[in-house]
C-alpha atoms as a PDB file:
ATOM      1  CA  UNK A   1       8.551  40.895 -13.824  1.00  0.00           C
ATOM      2  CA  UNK A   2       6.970  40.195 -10.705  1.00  0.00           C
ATOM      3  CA  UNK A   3       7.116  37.037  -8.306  1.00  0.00           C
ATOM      4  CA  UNK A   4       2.845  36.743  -8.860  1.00  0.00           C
ATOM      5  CA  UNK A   5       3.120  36.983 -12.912  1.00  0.00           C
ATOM      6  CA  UNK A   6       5.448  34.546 -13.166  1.00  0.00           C
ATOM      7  CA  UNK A   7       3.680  32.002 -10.830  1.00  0.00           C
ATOM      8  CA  UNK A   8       0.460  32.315 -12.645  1.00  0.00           C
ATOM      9  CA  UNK A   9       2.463  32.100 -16.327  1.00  0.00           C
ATOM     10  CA  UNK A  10       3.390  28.759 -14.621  1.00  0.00           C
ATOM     11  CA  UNK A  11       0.322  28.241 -13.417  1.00  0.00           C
ATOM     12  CA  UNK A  12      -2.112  29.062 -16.287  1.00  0.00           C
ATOM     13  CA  UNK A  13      -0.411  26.138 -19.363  1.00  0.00           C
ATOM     14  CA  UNK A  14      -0.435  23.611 -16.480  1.00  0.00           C
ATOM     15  CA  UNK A  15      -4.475  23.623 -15.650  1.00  0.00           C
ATOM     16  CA  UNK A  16      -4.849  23.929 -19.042  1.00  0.00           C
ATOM     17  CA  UNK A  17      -3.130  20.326 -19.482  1.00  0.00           C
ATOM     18  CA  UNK A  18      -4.034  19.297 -16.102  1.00  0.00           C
ATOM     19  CA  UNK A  19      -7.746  19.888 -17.159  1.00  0.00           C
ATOM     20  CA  UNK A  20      -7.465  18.285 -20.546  1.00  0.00           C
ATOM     21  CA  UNK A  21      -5.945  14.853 -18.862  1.00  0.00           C
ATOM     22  CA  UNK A  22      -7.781  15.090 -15.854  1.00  0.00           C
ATOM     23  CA  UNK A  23     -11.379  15.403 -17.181  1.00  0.00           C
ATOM     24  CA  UNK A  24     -10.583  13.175 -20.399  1.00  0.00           C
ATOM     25  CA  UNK A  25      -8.625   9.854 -18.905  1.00  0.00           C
ATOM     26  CA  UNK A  26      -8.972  10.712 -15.323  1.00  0.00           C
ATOM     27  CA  UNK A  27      -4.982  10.668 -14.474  1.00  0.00           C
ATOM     28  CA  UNK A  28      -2.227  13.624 -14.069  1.00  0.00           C
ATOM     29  CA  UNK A  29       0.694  12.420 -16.190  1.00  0.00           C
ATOM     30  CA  UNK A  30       3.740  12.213 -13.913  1.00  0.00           C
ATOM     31  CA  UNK A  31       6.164  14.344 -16.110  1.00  0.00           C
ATOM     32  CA  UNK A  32       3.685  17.317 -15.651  1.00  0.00           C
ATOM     33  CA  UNK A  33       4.096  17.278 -11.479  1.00  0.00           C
ATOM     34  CA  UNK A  34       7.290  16.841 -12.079  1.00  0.00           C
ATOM     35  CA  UNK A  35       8.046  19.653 -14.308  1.00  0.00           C
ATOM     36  CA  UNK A  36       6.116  21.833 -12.075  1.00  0.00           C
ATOM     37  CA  UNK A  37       7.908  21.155  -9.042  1.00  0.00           C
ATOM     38  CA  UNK A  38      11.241  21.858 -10.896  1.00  0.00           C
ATOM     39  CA  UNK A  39      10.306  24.552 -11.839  1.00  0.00           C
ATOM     40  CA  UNK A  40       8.475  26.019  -8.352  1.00  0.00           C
ATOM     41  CA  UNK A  41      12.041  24.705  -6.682  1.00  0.00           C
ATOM     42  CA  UNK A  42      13.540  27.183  -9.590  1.00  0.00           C
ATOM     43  CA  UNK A  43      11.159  29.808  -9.290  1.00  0.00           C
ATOM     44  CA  UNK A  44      11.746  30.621  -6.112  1.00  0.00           C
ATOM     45  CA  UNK A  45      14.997  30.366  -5.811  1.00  0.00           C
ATOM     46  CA  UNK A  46      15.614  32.921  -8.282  1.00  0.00           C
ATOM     47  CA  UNK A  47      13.408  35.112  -6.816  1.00  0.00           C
ATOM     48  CA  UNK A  48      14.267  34.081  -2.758  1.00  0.00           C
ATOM     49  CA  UNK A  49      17.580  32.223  -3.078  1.00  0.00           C
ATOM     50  CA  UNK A  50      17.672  29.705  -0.584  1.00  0.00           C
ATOM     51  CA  UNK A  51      15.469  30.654   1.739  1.00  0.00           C
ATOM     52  CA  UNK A  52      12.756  30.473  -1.619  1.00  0.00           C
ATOM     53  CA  UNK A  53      14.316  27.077  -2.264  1.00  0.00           C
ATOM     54  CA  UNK A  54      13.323  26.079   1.699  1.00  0.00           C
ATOM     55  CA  UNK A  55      10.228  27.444   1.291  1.00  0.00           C
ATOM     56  CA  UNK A  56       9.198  25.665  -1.830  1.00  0.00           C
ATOM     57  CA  UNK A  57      10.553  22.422  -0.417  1.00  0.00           C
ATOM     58  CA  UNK A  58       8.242  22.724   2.424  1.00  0.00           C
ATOM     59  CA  UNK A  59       5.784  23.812   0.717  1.00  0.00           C
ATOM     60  CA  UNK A  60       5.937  20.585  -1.270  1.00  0.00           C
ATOM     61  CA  UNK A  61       5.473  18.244   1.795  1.00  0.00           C
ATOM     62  CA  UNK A  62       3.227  20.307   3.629  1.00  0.00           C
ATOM     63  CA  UNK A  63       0.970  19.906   0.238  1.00  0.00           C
ATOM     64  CA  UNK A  64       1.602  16.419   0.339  1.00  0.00           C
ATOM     65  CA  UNK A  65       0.794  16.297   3.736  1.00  0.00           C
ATOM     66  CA  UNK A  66      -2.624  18.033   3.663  1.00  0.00           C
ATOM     67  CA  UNK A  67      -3.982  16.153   0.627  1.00  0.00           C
ATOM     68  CA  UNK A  68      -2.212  12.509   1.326  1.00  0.00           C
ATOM     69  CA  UNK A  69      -4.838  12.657   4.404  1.00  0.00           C
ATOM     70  CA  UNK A  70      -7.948  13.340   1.856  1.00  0.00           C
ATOM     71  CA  UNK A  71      -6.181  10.564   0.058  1.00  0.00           C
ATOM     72  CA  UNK A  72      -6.085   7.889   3.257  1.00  0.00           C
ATOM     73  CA  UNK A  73      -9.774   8.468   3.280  1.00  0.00           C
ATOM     74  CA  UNK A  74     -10.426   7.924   0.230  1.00  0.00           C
ATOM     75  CA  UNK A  75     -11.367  11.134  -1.325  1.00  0.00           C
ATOM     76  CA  UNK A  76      -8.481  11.967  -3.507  1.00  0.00           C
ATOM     77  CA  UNK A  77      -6.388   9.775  -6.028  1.00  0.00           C
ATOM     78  CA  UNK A  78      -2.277   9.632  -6.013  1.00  0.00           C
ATOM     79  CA  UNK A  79      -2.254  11.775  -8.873  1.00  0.00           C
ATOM     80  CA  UNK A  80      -3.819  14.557  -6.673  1.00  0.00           C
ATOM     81  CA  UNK A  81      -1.471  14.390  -3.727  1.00  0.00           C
ATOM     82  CA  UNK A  82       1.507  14.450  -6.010  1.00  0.00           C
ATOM     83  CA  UNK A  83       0.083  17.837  -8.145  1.00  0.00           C
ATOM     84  CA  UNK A  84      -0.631  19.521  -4.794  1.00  0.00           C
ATOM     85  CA  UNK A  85       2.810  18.697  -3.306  1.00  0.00           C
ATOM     86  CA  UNK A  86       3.924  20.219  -6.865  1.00  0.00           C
ATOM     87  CA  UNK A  87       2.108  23.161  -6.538  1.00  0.00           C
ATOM     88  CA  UNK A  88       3.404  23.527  -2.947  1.00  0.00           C
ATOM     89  CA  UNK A  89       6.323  23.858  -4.364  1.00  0.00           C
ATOM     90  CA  UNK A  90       5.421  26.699  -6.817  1.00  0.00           C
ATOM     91  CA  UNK A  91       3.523  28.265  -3.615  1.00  0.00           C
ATOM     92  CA  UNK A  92       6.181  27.738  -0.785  1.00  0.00           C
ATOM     93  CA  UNK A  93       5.521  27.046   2.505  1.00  0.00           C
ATOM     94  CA  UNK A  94       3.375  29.764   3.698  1.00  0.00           C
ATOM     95  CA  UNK A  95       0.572  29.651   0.903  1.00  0.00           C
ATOM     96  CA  UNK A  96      -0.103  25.913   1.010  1.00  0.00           C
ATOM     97  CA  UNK A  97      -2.799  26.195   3.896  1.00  0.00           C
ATOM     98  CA  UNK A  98      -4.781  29.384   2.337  1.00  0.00           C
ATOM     99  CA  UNK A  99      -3.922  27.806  -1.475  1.00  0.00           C
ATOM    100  CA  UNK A 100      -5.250  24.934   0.173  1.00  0.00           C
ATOM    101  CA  UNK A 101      -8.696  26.293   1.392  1.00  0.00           C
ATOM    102  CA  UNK A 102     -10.081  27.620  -1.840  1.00  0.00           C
ATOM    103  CA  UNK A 103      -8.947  24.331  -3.896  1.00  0.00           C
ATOM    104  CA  UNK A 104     -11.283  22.473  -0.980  1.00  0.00           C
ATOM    105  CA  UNK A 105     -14.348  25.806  -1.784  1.00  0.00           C
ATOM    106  CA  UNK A 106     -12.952  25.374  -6.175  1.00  0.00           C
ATOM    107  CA  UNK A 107     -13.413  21.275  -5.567  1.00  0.00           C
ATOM    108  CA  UNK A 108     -16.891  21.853  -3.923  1.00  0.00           C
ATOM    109  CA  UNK A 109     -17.987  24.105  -6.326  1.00  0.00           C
ATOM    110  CA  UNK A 110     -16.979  21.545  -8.758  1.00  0.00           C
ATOM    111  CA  UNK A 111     -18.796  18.868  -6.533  1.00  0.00           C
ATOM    112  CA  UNK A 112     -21.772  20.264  -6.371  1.00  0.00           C
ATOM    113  CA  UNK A 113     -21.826  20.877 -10.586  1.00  0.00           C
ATOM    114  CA  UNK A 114     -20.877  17.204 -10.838  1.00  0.00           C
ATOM    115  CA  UNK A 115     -23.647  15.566  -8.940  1.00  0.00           C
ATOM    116  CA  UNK A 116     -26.592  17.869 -10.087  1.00  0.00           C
ATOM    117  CA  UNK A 117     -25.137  17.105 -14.181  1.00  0.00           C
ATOM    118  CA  UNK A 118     -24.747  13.696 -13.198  1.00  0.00           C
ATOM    119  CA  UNK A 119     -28.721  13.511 -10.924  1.00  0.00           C
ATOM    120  CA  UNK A 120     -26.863  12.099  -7.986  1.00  0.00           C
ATOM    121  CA  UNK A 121     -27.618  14.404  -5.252  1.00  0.00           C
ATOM    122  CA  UNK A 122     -29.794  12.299  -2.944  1.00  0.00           C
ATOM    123  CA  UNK A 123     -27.665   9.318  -3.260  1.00  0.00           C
ATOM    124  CA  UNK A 124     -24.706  11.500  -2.683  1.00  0.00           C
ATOM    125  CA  UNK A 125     -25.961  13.031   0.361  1.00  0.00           C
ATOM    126  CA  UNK A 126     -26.753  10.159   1.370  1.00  0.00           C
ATOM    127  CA  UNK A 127     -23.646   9.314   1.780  1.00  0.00           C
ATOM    128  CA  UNK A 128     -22.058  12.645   2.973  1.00  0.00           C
ATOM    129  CA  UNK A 129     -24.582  11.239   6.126  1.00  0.00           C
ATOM    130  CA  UNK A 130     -22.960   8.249   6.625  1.00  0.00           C
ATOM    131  CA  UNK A 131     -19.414   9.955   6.566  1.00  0.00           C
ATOM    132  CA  UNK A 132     -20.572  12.563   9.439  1.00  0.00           C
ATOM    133  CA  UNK A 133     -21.926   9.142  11.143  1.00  0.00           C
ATOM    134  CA  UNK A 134     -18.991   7.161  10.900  1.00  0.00           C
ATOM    135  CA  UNK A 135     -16.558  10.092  12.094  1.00  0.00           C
ATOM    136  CA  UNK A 136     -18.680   9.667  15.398  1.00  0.00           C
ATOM    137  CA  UNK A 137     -17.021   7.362  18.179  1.00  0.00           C
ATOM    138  CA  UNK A 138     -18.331   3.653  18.359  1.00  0.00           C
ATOM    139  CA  UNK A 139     -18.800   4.064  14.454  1.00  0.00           C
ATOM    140  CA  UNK A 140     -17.475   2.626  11.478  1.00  0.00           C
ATOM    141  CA  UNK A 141     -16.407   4.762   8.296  1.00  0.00           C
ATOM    142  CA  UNK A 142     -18.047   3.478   5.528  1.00  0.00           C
ATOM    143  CA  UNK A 143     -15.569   2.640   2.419  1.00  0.00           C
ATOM    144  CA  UNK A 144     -17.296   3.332  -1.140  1.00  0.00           C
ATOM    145  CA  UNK A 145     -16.367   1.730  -4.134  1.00  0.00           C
ATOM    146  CA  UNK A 146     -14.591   4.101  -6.929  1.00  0.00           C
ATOM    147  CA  UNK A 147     -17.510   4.789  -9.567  1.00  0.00           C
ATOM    148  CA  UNK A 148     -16.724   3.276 -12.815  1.00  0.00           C
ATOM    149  CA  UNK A 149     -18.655   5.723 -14.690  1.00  0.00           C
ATOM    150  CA  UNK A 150     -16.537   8.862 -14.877  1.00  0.00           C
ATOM    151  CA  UNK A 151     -19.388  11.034 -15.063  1.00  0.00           C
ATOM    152  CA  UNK A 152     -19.589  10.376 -11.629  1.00  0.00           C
ATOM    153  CA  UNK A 153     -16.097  11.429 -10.324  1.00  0.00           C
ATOM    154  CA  UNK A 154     -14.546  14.681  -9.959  1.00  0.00           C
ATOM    155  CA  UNK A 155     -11.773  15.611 -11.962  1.00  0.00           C
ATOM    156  CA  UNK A 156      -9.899  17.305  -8.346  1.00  0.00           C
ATOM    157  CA  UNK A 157      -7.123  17.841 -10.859  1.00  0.00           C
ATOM    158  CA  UNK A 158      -8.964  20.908 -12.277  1.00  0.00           C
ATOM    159  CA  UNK A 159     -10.169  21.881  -8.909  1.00  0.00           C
ATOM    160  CA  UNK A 160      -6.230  22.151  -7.501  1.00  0.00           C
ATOM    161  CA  UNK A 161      -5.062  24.016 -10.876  1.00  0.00           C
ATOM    162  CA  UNK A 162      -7.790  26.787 -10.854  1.00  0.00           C
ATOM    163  CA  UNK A 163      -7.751  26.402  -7.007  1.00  0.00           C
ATOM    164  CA  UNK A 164      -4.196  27.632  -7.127  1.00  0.00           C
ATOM    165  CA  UNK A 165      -4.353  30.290  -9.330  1.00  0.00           C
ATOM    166  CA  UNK A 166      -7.275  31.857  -7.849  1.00  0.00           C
ATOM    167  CA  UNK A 167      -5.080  31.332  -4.643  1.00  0.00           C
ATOM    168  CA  UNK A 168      -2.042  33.344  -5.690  1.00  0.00           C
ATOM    169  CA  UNK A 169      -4.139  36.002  -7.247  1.00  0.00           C
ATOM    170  CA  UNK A 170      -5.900  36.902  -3.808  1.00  0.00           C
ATOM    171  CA  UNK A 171      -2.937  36.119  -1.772  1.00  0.00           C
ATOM    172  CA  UNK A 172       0.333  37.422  -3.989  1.00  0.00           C
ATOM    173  CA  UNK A 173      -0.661  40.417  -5.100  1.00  0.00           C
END
């Protein structure tokens, strides 16, 4: 069996629960993240020994790295960082940065579904505006409050799951 079937067979059962958890209480249980970066760590050490197992441990904190700064910002919650370092892991090192281009295109696709179901497109470019603004020098970045109406969040939980899958189909096989 190859490396790509059994990182999607991984991959497939966790954005199912990721989904399910992610859309319907708007958290990603610990013990998932953790079972998936077990089992990356395993993964690819049976199938690279331990240059797999170096490569899935730096793929884990270059995930963490990438999404922690979407995190400092404000754009992404704990529970995000953590499942990307996970699936870092699962990727190894030299997927995270393409893995982690089509979550960003999978989490704007899912953006843009969000705010046109939820009739919040002027207010939200709005403040896509003020972000570009405040990024200039001599300008402040605006902080926004966490919506408490989940209908007007993004589950980024589903965008990193089928982000990553659609990743290692293009880029494993």
């Amino acid at each position: 069996m190859s490396e790509t079937v059994v990182t999607i067979a991984l991959l497939l059962p966790l954005a199912v629960i990721i989904t399910y958890y992610d859309v319907r209480y708007r958290r990603i249980p610990n013990a998932f993240v953790l079972a998936t970066l077990a089992a990356g760590v395993a993964m690819n050490g049976i199938f690279g020994g331990l240059p797999g197992i170096a490569a899935s441990f730096m793929g884990c904190v270059l995930g963490f790295v990438l999404m922690f700064m979407l995190h400092i910002f404000g754009a992404m919650g704990a529970g995000d960082v953590k499942l990307f370092a996970a699936i870092g892991a699962v990727t190894g090192a030299a997927l995270v940065v393409p893995t982690f281009l089509i979550v960003i295109l999978t989490g704007g696709l899912l953006a843009v579904v969000s705010i046109v179901r939820a009739g919040v497109v002027m207010t939200t470019m709005h403040r896509v505006l003020q972000i570009f603004v405040g990024m200039l020098p001599g300008w402040q970045m605006p902080k926004f409050a966490v919506p408490t109406d989940r209908k007007h969040t993004i589950p980024y939980g589903v965008a990193i799951t089928m982000g990553s899958i659609i990743s290692m189909a293009i880029f494993r096989t």
